[in-house]
Protein backbone atom coordinates (compact mmCIF):
# COMPACT_ATOMS: atom_id res chain seq x y z
CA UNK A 1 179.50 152.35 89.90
CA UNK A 2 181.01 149.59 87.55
CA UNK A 3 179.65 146.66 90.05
CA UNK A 4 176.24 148.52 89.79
CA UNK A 5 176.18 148.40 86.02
CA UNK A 6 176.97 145.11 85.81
CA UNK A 7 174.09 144.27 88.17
CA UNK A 8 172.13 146.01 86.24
CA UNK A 9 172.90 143.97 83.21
CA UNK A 10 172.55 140.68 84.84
CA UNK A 11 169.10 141.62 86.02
CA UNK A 12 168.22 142.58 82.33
CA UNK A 13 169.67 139.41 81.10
CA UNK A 14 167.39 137.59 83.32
CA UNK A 15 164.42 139.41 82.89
CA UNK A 16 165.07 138.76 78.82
CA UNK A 17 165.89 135.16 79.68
CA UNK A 18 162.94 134.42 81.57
CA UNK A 19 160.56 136.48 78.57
CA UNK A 20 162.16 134.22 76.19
CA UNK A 21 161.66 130.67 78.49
CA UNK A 22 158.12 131.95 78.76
CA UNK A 23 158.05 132.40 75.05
CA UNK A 24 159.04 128.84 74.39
CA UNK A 25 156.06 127.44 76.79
CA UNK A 26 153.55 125.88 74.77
CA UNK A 27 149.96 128.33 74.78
CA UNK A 28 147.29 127.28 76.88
CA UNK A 29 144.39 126.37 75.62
CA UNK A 30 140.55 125.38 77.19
CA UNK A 31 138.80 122.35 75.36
CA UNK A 32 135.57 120.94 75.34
CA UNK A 33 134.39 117.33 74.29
CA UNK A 34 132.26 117.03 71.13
CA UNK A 35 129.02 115.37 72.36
CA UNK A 36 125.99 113.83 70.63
CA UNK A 37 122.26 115.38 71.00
CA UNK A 38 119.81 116.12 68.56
CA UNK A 39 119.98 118.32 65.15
CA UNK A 40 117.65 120.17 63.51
CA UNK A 41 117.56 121.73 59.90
CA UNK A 42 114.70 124.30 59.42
CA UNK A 43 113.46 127.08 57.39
CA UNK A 44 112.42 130.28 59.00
CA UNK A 45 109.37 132.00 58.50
CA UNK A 46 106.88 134.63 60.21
CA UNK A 47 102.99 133.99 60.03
CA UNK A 48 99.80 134.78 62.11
CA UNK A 49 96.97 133.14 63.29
CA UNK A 50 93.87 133.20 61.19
CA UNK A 51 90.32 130.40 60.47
CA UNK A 52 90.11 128.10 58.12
CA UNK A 53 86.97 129.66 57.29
CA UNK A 54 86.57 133.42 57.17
CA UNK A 55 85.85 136.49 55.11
CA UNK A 56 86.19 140.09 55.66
CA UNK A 57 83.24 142.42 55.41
CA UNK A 58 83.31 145.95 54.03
CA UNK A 59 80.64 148.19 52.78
CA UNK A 60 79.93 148.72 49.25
CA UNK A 61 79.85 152.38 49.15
CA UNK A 62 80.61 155.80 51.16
CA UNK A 63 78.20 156.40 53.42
CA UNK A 64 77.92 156.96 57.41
CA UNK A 65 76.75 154.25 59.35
CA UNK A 66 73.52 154.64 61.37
CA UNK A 67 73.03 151.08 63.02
CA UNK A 68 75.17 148.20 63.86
CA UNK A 69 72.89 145.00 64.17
CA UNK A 70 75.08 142.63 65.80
CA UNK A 71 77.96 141.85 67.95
CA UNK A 72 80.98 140.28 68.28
CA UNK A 73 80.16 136.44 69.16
CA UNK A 74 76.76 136.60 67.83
CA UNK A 75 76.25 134.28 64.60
CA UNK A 76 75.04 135.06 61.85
CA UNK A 77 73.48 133.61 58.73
CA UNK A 78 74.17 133.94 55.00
CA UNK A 79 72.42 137.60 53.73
CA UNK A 80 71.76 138.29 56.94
CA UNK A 81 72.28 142.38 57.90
CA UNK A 82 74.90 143.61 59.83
CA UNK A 83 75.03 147.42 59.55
CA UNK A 84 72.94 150.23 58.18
CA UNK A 85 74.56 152.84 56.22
CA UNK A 86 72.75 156.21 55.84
CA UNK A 87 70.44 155.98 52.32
CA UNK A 88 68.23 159.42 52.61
CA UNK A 89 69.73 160.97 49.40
CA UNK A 90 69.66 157.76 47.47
CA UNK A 91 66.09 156.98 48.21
CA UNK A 92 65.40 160.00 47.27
CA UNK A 93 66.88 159.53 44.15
CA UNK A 94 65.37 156.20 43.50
CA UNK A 95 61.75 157.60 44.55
CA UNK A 96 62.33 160.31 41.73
CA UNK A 97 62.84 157.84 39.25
CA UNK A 98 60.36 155.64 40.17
CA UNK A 99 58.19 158.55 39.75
CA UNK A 100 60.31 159.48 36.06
CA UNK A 101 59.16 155.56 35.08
CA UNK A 102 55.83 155.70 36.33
CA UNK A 103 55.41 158.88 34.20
CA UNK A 104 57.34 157.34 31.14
CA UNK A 105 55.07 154.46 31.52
CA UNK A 106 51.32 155.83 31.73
CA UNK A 107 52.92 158.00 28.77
CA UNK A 108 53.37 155.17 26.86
CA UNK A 109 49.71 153.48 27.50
CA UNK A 110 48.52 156.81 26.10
CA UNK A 111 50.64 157.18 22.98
CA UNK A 112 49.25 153.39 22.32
CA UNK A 113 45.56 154.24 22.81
CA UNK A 114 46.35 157.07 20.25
CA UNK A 115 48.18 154.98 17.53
CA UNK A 116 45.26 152.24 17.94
CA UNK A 117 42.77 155.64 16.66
CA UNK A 118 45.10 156.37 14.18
CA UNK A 119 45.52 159.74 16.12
CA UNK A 120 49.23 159.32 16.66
CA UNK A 121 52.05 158.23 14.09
CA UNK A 122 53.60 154.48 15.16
CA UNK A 123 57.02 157.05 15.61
CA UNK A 124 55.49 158.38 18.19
CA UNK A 125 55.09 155.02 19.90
CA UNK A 126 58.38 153.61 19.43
CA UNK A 127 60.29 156.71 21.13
CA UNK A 128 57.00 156.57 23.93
CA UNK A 129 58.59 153.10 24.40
CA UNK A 130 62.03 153.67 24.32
CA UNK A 131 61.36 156.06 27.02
CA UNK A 132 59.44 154.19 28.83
CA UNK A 133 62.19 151.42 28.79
CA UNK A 134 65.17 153.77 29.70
CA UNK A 135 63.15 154.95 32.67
CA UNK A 136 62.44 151.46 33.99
CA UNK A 137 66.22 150.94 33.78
CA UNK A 138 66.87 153.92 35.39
CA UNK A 139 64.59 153.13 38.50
CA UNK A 140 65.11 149.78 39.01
CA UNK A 141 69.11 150.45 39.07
CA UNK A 142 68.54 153.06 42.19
CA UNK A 143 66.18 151.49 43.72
CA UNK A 144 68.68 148.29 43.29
CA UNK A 145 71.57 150.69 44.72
CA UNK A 146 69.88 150.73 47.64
CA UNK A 147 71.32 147.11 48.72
CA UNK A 148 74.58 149.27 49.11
CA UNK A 149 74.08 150.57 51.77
CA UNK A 150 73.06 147.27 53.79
CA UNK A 151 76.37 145.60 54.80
CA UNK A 152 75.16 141.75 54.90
CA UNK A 153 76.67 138.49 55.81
CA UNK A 154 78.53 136.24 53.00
CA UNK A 155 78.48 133.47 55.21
CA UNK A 156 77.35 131.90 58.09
CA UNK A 157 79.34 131.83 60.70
CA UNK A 158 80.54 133.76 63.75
CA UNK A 159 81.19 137.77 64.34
CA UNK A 160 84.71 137.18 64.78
CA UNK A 161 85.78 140.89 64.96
CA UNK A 162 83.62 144.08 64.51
CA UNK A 163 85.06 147.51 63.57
CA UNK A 164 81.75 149.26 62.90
CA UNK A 165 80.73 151.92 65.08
CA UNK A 166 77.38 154.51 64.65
CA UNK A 167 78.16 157.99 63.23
CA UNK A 168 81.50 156.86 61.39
CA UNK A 169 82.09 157.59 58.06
CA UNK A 170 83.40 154.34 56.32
CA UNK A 171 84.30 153.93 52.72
CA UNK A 172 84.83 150.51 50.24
CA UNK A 173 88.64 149.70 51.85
CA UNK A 174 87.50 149.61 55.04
CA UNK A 175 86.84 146.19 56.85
CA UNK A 176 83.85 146.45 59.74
CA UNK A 177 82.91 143.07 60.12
CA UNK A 178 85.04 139.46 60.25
CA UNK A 179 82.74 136.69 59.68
CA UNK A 180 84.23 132.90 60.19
CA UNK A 181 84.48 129.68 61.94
CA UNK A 182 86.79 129.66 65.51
CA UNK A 183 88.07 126.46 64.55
CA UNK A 184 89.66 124.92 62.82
CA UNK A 185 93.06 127.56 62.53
CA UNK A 186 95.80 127.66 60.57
CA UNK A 187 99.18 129.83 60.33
CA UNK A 188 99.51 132.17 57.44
CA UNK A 189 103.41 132.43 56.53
CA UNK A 190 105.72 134.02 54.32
CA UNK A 191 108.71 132.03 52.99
CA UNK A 192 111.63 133.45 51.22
CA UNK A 193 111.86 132.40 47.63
CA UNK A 194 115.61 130.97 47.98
CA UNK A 195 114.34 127.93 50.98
CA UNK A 196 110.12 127.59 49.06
CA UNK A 197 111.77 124.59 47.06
CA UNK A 198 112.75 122.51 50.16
CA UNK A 199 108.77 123.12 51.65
CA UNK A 200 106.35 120.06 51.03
CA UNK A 201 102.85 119.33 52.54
CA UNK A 202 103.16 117.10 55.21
CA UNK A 203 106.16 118.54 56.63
CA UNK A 204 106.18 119.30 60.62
CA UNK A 205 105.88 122.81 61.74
CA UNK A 206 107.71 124.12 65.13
CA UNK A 207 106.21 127.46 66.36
CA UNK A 208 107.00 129.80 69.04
CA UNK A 209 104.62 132.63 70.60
CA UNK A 210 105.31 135.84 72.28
CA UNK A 211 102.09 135.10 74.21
CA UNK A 212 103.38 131.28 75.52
CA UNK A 213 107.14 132.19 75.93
CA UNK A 214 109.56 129.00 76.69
CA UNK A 215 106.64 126.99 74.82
CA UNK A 216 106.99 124.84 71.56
CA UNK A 217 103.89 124.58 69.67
CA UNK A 218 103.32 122.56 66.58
CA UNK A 219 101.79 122.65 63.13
CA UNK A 220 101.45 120.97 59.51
CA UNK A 221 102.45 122.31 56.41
CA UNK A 222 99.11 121.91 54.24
CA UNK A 223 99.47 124.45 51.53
CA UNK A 224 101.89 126.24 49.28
CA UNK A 225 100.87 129.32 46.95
CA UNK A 226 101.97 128.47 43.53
CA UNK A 227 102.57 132.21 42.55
CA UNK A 228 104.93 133.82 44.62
CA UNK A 229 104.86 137.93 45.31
CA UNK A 230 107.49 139.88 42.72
CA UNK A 231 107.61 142.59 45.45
CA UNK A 232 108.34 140.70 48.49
CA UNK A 233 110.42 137.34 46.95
CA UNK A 234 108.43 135.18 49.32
CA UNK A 235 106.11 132.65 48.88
CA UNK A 236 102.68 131.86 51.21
CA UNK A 237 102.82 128.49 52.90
CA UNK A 238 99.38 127.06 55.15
CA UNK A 239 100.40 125.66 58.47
CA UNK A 240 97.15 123.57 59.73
CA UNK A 241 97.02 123.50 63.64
CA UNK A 242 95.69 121.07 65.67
CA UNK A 243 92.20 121.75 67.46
CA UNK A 244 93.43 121.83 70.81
CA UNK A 245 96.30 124.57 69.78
CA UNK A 246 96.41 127.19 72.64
CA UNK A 247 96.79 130.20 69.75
CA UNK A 248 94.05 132.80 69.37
CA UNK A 249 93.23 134.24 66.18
CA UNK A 250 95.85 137.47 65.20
CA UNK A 251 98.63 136.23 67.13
CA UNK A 252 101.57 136.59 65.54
CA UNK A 253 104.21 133.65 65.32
CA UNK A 254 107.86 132.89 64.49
CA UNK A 255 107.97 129.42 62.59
CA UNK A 256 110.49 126.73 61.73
CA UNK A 257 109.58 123.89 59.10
CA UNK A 258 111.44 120.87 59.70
CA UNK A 259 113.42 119.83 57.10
CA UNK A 260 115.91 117.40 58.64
CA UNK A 261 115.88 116.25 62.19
CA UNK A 262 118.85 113.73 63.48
CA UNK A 263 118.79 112.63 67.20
CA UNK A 264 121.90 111.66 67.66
CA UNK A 265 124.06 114.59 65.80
CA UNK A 266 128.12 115.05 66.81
CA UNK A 267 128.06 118.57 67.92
CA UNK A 268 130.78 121.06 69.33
CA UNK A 269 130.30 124.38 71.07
CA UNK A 270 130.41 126.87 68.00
CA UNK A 271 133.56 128.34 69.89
CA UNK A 272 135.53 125.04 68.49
CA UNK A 273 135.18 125.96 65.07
CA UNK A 274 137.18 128.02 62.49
CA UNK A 275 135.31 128.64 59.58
CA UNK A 276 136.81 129.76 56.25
CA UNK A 277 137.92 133.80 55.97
CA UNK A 278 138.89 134.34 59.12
CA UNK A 279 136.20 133.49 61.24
CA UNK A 280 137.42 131.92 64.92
CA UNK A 281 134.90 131.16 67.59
CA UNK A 282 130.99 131.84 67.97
CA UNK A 283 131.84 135.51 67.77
CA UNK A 284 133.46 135.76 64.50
CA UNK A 285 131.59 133.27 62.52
CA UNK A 286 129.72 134.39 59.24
CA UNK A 287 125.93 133.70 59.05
CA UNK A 288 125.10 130.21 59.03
CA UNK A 289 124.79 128.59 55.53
CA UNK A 290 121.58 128.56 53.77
CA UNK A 291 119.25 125.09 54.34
CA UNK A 292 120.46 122.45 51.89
CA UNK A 293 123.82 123.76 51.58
CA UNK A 294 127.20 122.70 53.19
CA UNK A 295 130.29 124.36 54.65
CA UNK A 296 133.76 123.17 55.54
CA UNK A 297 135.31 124.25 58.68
CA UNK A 298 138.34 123.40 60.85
CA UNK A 299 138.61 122.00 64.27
CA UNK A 300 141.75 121.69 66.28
CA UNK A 301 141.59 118.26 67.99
CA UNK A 302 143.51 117.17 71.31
CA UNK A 303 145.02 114.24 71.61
CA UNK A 304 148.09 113.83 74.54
CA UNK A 305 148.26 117.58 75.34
CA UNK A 306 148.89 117.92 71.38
CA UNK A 307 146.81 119.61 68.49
CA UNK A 308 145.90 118.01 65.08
CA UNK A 309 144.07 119.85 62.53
CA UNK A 310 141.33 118.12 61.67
CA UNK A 311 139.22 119.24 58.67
CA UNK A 312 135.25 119.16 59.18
CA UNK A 313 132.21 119.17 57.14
CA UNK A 314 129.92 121.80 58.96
CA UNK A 315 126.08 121.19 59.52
CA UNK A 316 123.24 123.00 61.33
CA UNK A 317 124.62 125.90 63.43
CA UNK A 318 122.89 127.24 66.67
CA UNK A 319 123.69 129.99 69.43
CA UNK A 320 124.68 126.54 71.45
CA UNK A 321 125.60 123.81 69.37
CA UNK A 322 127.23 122.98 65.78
CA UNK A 323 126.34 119.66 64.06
CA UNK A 324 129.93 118.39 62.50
CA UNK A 325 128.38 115.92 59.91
CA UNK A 326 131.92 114.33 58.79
CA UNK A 327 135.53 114.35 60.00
CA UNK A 328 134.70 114.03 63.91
CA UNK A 329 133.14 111.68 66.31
CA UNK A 330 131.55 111.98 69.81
CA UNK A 331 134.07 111.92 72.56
CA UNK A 332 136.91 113.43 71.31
CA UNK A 333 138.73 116.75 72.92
CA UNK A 334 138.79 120.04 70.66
CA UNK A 335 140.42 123.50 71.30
CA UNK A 336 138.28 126.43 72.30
CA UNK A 337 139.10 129.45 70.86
CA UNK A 338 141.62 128.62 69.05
CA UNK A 339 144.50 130.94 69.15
CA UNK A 340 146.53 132.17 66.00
CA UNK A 341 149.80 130.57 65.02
CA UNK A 342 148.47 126.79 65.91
CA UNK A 343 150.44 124.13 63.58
CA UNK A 344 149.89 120.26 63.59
CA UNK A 345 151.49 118.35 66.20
CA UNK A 346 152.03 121.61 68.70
CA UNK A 347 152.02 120.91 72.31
CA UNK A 348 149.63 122.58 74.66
CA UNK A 349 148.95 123.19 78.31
CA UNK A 350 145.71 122.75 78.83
CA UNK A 351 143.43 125.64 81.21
CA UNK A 352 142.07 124.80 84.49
């Protein structure tokens, strides 16, 4: 019994031994070596795909339509008619008041005649007149109404789009016709107000597509809106496109403006970095900073199976890549993952 319990006790002794030996290892660690490639600051922004050159076309009053006149493709001139809206009742109208004036008028002529003979008093006249007058007005306003119900051109150009069908009851926010020029296009985007003051004509565009997926496109910034919208805190920005740009009219595209673009950046995987608060690895990382702005970070260089801490001004940060503008250079060995408890000067085994 006694020799067992003392066997016993030497086995614990070595088991505690060999805990605390494997204790005193030094961690292992996986590294990676910071590399150079290109950087690339940009703003975000959503837009779609609309001319140059276009105007919507909606009808100037409620009415059903009757006839459509042309077709998508076809184009069309300046004035030109491109639907009929139903206008029985307010012909109708209009021929009753041309009859009203008519009436008002040959009433007039008479009343005249009669003032000439002295048979009427001149009061007489001037309210014959008056009438006469208001009925004119009356007429000519109906009979100008009836232009309402002819939805016509404001342009020449093509039928881009046409959302006008016979029978349907249409009303003054509704759009039937889109009348424009296929080319030239430009992108339509929203910017938030916090990156609009970092946006200048001239600068390049990078686009992306749903419909051409794995494909970069390209555009211009041409325009900035000078009021932004209260509601939205965003500001519209004109990306030109060139004429040989694959993208059809209504797409919908995700946008990046270029603001600074270096080729040969020092960049780590964004598992090398520790930012400040807590944040270790890709996983853990707070939202990248704003455009503009800088962050400090620490990276945990290896140098003779030892760490240093090595302080680092952070720059653009991607799914892949981190820029380190400052307190690194291409070549050299950092710690992945970084695990807690590191200090300056620690040994490390390094992981196949």
């Amino acid at each position: 019994m006694l020799r067992r319990t003392l066997l016993l006790l030497a086995l614990v002794a070595l088991g505690a031994g060999a805990w605390w030996a494997w204790r005193a290892l030094p961690p292992r660690v996986a590294i990676a070596i910071a590399t150079t490639g290109p950087a690339l600051e940009a703003v975000y922004a959503t837009g779609s795909v609309e001319p140059v050159h276009w105007a919507r076309v909606g009808p100037a009053t409620r009415a059903r339509i009757t006839a459509v006149l042309v077709q998508e493709g076809d184009r069309v001139s300046e004035g030109q008619p491109l639907a009929r809206l139903d206008d029985r009742q307010a012909r109708l109208l209009a021929d009753e008041a041309e009859a009203r004036a008519r009436f008002a008028e040959d009433d007039f002529n008479r009343t005249r005649t009669l003032v000439a003979r002295d048979i009427a008093a001149r009061t007489t006249l001037e309210r014959a007149e008056r009438d006469a007058r208001a009925a004119r007005a009356a007429a000519d306003a109906l009979v100008q109404r009836l232009e309402d119900f002819v939805v016509r051109a404001p342009t020449d150009g093509l039928v881009l789009r046409r959302d006008a069908e016979v029978g349907e009851v249409v009303d003054t926010p509704a759009s039937l016709f889109w009348i424009g020029e296929p080319k030239p296009l430009r992108v339509t985007a929203e910017v938030d107000e916090e990156d609009i003051a970092r946006i200048q004509p001239g600068q390049r565009v990078l686009l992306r597509a749903d419909a051409f997926p794995g494909r970069v496109l390209t555009a211009e910034v041409t325009q900035i809106t000078p009021k932004g919208d209260t509601t939205r805190k965003a500001y519209r920005v004109r990306l030109s496109l060139p004429d040989d740009t694959p993208l059809l009219i209504g797409m919908t595209v995700e946008a990046n403006i270029v603001l600074r673009e270096t080729p040969d950046a020092v960049l780590v995987p964004p598992a090398a970095l520790v930012l400040p608060g807590g944040g270790r690895g890709a996983a853990a990382a707070p939202p990248p900073p704003r455009p503009g702005t800088t962050r400090s970070g620490i990276v945990w260089l290896v140098e003779k199976e030892r760490v240093h801490r090595r302080e680092v001004e952070v720059g653009v940060q991607g799914p892949r890549a981190t820029e380190i503008n400052r307190g690194l250079s291409a070549g050299q060995a950092v710690v992945l993952d970084p695990p807690t408890g590191l200090s300056d000067g620690q040994a490390i085994r390094l992981r196949r």
